[in-house]
Protein backbone atom coordinates (compact mmCIF):
# COMPACT_ATOMS: atom_id res chain seq x y z
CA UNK A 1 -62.04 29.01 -13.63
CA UNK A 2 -58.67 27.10 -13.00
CA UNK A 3 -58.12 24.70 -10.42
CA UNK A 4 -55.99 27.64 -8.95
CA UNK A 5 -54.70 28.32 -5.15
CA UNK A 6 -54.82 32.47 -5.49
CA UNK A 7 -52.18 33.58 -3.30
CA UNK A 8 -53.46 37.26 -4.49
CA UNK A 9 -56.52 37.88 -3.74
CA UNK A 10 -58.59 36.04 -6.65
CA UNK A 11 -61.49 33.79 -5.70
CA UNK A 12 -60.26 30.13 -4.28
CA UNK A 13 -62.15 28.13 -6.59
CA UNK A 14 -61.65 24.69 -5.02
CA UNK A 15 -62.34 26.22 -1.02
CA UNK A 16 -65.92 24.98 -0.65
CA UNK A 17 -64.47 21.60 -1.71
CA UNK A 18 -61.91 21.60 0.89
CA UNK A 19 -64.41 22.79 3.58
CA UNK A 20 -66.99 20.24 2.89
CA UNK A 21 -64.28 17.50 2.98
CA UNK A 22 -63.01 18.66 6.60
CA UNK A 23 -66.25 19.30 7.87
CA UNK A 24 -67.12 15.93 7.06
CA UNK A 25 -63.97 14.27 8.78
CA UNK A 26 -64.85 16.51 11.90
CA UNK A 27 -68.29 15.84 12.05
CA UNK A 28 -67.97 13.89 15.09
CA UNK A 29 -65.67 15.79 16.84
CA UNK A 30 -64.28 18.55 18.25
CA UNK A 31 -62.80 20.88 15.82
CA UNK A 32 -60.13 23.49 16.29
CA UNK A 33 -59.32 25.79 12.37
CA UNK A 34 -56.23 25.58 10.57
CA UNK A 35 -55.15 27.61 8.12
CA UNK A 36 -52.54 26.54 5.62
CA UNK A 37 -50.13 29.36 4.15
CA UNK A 38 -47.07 29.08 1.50
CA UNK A 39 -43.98 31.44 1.80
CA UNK A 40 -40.75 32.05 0.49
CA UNK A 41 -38.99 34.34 3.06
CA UNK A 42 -35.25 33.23 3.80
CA UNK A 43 -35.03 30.79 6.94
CA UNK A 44 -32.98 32.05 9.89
CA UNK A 45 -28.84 31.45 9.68
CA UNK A 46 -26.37 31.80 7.55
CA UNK A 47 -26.56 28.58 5.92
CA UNK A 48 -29.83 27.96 3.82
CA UNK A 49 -31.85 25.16 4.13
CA UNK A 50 -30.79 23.89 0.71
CA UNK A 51 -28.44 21.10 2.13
CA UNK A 52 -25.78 23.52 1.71
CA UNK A 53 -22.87 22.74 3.62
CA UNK A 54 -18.74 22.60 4.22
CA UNK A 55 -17.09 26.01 1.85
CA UNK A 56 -20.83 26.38 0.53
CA UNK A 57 -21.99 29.97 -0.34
CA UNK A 58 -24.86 31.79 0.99
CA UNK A 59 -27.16 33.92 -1.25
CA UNK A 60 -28.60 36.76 0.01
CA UNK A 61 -31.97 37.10 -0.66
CA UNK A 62 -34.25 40.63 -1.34
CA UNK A 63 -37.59 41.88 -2.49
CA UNK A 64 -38.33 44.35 -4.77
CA UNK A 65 -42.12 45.29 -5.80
CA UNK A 66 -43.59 42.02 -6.56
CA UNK A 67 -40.21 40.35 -7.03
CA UNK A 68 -37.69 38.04 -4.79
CA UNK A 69 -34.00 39.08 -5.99
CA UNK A 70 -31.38 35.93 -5.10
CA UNK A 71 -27.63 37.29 -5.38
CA UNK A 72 -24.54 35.75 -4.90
CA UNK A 73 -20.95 37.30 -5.98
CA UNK A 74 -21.67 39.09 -9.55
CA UNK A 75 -24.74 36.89 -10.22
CA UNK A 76 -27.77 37.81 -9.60
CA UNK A 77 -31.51 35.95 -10.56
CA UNK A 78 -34.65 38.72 -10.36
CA UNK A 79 -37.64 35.77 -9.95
CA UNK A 80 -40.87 37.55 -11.06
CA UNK A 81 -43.50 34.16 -10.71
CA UNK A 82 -43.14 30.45 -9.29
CA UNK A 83 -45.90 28.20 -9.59
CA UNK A 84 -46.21 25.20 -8.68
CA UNK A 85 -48.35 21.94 -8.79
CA UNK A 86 -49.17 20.43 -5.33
CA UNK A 87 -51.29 17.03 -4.61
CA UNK A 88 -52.70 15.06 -1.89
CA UNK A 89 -51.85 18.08 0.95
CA UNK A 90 -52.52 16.36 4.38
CA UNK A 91 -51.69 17.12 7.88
CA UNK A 92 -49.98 14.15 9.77
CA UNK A 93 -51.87 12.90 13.26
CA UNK A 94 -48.79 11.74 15.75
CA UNK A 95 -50.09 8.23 16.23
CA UNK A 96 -50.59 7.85 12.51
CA UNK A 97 -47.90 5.82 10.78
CA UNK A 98 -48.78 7.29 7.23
CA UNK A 99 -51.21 8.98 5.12
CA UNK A 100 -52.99 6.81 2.54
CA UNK A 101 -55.41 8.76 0.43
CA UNK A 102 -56.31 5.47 -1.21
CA UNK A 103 -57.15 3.44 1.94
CA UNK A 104 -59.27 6.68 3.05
CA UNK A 105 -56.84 7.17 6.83
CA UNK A 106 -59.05 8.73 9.15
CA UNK A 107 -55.73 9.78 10.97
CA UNK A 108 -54.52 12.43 7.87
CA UNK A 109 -56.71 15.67 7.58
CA UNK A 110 -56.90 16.67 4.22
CA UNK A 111 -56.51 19.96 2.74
CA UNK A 112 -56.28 19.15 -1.21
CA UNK A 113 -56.37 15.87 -2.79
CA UNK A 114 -56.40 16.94 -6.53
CA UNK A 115 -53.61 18.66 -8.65
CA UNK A 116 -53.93 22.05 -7.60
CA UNK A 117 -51.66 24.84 -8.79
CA UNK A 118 -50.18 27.29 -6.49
CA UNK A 119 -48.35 30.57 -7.25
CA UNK A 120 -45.47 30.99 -4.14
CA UNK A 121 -45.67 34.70 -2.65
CA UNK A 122 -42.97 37.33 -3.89
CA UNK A 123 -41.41 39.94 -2.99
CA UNK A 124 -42.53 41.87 0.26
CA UNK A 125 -45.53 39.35 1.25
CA UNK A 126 -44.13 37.49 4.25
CA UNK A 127 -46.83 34.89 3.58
CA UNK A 128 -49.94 34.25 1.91
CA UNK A 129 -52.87 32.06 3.10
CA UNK A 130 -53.84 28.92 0.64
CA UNK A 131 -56.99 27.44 2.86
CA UNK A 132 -58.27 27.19 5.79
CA UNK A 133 -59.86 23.94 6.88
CA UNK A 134 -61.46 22.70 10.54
CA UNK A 135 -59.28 20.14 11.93
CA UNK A 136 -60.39 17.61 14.62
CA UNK A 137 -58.39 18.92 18.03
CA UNK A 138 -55.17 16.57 18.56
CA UNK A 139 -51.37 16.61 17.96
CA UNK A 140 -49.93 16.32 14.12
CA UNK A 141 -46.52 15.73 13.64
CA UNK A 142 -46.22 16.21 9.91
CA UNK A 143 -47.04 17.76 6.32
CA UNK A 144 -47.67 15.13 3.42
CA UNK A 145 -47.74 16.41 -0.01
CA UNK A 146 -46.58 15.68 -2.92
CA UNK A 147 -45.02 17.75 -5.91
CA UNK A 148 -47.43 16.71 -9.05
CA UNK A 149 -46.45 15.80 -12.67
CA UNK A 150 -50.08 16.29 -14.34
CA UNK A 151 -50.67 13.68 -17.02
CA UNK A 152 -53.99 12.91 -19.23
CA UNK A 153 -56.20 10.71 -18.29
CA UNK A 154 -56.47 11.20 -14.63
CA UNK A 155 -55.25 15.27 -14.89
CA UNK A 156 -57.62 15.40 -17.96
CA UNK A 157 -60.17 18.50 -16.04
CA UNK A 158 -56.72 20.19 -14.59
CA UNK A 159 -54.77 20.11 -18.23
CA UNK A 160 -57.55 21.73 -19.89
CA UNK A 161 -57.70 24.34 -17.47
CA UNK A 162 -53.94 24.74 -16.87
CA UNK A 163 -52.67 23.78 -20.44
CA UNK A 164 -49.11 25.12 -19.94
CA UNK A 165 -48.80 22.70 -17.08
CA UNK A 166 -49.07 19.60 -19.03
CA UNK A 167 -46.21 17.07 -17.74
CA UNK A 168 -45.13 20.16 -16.34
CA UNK A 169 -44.68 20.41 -12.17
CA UNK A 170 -43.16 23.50 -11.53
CA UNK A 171 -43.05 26.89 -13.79
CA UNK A 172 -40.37 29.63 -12.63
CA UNK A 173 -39.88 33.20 -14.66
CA UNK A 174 -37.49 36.04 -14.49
CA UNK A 175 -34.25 37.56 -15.52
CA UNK A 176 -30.65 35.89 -14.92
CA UNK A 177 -28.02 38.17 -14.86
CA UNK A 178 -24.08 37.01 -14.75
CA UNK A 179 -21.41 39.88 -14.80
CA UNK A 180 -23.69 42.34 -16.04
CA UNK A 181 -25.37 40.30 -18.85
CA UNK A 182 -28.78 39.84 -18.53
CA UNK A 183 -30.97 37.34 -19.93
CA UNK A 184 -35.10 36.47 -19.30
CA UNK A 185 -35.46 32.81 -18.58
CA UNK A 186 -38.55 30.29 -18.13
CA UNK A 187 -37.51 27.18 -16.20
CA UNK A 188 -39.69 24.00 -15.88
CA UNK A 189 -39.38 20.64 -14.17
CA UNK A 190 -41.34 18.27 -14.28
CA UNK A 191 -40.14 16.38 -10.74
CA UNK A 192 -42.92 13.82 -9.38
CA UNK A 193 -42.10 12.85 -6.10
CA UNK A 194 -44.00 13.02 -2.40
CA UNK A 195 -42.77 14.83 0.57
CA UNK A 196 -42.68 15.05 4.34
CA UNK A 197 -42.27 18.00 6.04
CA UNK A 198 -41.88 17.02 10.23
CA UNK A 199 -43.01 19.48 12.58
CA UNK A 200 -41.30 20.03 15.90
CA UNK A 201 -42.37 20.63 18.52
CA UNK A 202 -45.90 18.90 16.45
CA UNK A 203 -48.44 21.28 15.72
CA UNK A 204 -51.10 21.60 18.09
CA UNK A 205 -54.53 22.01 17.23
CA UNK A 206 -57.43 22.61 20.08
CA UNK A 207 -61.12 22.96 20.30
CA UNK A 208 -62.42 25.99 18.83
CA UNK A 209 -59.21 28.05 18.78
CA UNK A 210 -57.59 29.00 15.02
CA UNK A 211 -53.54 27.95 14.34
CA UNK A 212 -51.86 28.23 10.70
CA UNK A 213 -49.39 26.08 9.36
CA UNK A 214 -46.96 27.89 7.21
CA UNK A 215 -45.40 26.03 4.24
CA UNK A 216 -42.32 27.70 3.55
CA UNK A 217 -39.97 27.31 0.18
CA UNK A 218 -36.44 28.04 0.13
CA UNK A 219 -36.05 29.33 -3.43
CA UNK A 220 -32.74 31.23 -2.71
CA UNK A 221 -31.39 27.57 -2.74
CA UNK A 222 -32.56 26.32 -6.09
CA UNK A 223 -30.30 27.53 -8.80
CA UNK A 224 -27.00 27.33 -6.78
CA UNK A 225 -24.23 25.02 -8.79
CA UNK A 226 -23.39 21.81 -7.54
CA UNK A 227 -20.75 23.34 -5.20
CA UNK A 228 -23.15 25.77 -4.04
CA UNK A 229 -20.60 28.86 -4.72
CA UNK A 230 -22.23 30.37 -7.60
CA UNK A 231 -25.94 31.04 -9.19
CA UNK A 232 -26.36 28.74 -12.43
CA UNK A 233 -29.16 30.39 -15.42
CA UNK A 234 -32.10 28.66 -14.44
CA UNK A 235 -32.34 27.60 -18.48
CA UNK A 236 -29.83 25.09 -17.92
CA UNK A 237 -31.58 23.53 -15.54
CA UNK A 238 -34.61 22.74 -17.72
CA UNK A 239 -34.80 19.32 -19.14
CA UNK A 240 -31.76 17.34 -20.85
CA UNK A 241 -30.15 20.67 -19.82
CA UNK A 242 -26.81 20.33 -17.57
CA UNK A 243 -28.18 21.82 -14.17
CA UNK A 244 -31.45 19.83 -14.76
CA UNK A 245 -30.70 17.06 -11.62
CA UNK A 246 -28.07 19.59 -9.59
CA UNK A 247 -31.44 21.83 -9.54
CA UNK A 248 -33.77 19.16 -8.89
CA UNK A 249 -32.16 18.01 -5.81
CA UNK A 250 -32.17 21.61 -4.02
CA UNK A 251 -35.62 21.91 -4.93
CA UNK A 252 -36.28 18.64 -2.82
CA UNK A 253 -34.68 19.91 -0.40
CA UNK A 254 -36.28 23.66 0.06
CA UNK A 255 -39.40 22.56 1.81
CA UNK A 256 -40.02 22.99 5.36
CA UNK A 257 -43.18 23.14 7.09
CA UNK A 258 -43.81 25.28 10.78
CA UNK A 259 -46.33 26.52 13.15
CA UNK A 260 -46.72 30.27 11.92
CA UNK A 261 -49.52 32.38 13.87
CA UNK A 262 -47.91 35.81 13.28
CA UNK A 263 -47.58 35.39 9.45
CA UNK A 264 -44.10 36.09 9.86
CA UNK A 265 -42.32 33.17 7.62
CA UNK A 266 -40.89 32.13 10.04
CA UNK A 267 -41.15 29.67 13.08
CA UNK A 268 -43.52 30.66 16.03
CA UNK A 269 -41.86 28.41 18.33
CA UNK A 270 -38.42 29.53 17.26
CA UNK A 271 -36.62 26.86 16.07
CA UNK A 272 -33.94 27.15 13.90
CA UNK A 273 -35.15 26.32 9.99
């Protein structure tokens, strides 16, 4: 079995490992569960959270089946999967400076350390639970993670498992259609970089009682132009391709991280995202 994070039902192969790690960070405490979800539902406003800005457009974004439809003017992208490769997933005490997986921070709960691949919830699934974890009871202020390239030696188990992901990050399928022409497209990227995601107010975790974290990704943002006024083919944003860094830099952008109880994809305590 792949080192997989099912968003559909399918076993959670690496769970036990993630339990066993938390319950050995809380042994000595009190504990309250947190659950950790992924989403892609559209944040609140009219302007994305794609650092769009100024004459910017703003796709509309629908579901249909199993699908997440982006339009904007005559273009239109139908996205049927998105997977992607996350690493080192850790929740952010507020007194901690950092996370250091490396010097072992006993202020950073973990919820994966290894490449792990996860599949984003289409279409009419406001959000889909990753993991659940115990969590000591305290403040955290922030969601560490980063976007993984996996690369033999040290991704040698993952590769083998996942070998379409090899250098590759992120894996996006569908159909682009401009005008009326329609084309099926697979886009790739294979971006490396860490990210924060700050929670305000900070999530609150307390003895005994269950919260979930919702991870949300903006993918109505990704294959805007430069301008952000019209949808680009994914394909050209695949490597040495003309929309490879235009794309890369709204994907950056797309990630936001909020205290989610209802499942909703959206903020609990109703701040704008």
């Amino acid at each position: 079995m792949n080192n997989r994070l099912s968003l559909f039902g399918a076993p959670l192969a690496p769970l036990a490992s993630f339990v066993a790690v938390a319950l050995a960070a809380c042994a000595d405490n009190t504990a309250g569960h947190v659950s950790l979800a992924m989403s892609s539902v559209r944040p609140n406003g009219a302007i994305a959270s794609g650092g769009l800005s100024g004459g910017a457009a703003s796709p509309t974004l629908s579901t249909a089946g199993d699908t997440t439809v982006i339009t904007l003017g005559n273009d239109t992208i139908i996205v049927r999967s998105v997977e992607i490769v996350l690493r080192e997933v850790e929740l952010k005490r507020v007194e901690a400076a950092e996370c250091d997986s490396v010097m072992g921070n006993d202020d950073c709960e973990e919820f994966e350390t290894g490449a792990t691949l996860v599949s984003l919830p289409l279409g009419s699934a406001p959000t889909e639970t990753v993991v659940s974890v115990d969590a000591p009871a305290g403040m955290y202020d922030e969601l560490e993670f980063k976007i993984h390239k996996p690369e033999a030696p040290e991704d040698a188990a993952f590769i083998a498992a996942n070998p379409s992901f090899d250098g590759v990050s992120i894996r996006v399928t569908g159909t682009y259609s401009q005008a009326g022409t329609r084309s099926n497209f697979t886009f790739t990227s294979e971006l490396n970089t860490s990210q924060e995601s700050f929670l305000s107010p900070p999530l609150t975790v307390s003895d005994g009682e269950a919260v979930n974290l919702t991870l949300r990704v903006d993918v109505s943002t990704w294959f805007l132009n430069a301008a952000g006024t019209a949808l680009v083919d994914p394909a050209s944003a695949n490597k040495g391709q003309p929309n490879e860094n235009v794309v890369r830099d709204r994907i950056v952008a797309s990630f936001d991280a909020f205290r989610d109880d209802n499942h909703d994809g959206h903020d609990d305590d109703g701040v704008h995202h």
